[in-house]
Protein backbone atom coordinates (compact mmCIF):
# COMPACT_ATOMS: atom_id res chain seq x y z
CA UNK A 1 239.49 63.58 170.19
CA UNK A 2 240.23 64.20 166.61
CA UNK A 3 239.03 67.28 164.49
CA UNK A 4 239.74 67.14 160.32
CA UNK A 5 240.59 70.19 159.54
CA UNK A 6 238.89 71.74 156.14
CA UNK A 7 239.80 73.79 153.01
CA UNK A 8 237.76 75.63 150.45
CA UNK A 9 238.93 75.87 146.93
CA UNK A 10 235.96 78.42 145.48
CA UNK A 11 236.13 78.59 141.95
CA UNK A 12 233.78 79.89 139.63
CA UNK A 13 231.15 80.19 142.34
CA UNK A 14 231.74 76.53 143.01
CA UNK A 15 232.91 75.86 146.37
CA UNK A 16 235.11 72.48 146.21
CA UNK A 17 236.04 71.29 150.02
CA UNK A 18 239.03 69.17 150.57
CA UNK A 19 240.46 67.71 153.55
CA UNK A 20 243.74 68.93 152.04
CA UNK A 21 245.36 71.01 149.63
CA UNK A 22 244.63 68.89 146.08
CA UNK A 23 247.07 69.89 143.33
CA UNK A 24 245.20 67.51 141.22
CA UNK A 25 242.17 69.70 142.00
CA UNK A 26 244.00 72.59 141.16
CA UNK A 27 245.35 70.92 137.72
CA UNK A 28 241.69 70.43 136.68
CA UNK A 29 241.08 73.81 136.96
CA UNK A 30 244.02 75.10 135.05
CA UNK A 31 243.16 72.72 132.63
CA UNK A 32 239.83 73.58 131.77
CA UNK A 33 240.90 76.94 131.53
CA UNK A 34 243.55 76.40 128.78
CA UNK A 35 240.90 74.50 127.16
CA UNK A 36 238.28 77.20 127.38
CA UNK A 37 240.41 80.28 126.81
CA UNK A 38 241.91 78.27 123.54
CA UNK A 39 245.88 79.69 124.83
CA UNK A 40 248.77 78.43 123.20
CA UNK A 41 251.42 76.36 124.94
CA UNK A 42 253.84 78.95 123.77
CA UNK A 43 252.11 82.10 125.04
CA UNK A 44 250.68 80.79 128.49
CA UNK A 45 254.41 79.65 129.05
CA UNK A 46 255.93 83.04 128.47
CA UNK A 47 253.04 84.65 130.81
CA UNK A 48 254.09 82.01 133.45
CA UNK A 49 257.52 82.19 133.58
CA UNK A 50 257.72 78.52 132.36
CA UNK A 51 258.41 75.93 129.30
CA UNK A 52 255.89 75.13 127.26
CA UNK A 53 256.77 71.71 126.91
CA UNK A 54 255.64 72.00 131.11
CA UNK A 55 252.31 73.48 129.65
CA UNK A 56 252.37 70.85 127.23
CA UNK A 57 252.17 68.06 129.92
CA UNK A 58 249.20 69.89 131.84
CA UNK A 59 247.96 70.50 128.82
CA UNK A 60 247.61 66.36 127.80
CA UNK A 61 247.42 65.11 131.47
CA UNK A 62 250.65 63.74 132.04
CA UNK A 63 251.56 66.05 134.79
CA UNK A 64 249.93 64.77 137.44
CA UNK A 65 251.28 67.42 140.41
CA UNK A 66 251.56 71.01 140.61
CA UNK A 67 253.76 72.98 143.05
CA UNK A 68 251.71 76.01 144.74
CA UNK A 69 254.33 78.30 143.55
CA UNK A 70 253.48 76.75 139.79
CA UNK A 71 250.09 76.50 140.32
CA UNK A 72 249.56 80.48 141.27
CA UNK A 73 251.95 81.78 138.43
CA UNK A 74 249.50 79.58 136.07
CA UNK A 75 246.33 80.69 137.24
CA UNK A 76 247.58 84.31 137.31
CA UNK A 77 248.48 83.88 133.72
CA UNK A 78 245.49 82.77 132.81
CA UNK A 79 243.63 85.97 134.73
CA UNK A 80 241.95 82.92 136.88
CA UNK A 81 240.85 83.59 140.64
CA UNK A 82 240.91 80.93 143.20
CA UNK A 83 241.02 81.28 146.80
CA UNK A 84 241.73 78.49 148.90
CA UNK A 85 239.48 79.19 152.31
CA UNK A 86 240.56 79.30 155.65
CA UNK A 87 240.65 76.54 157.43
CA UNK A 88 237.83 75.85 160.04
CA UNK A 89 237.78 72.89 162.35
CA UNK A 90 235.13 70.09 162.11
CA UNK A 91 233.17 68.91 164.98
């Protein structure tokens, strides 16, 4: 019989389940923290090892994936904790 296995993004107290990882998930985060913190392309790109043109697209939308390995350096950058739950089989 089959069991869907699923993940917990928890951010800001907020508890987002997914049947799978969701870099467009993660994106909205990141976004709405560049939004709220008011960080330059420039400067969030230098604390991310990045380009800003990169930030640029996440920035306006038009990137519409995110490596993990992109996605952590980001939300480290922007001091931003999220921890993606273990995963715990459904009935």
């Amino acid at each position: 019989m089959g069991s869907k296995s699923t993940y917990s993004i928890f951010y800001e107290r907020e508890v987002v389940n997914t049947t799978m990882y969701s870099s467009e998930k993660i994106l909205r985060i990141i976004q709405k923290e560049i939004k709220k913190q008011g960080i330059s392309d420039k400067e969030l790109a230098s604390k991310a090892k990045c380009t800003a043109r990169y930030i640029n697209y996440l920035r306006k939308g038009e990137q519409k994936d995110i490596g993990i390995d992109y996605a952590d350096r980001m939300l480290k950058a922007l001091g931003v904790s999220v921890v993606l739950g273990q995963e715990r089989e459904e009935p």
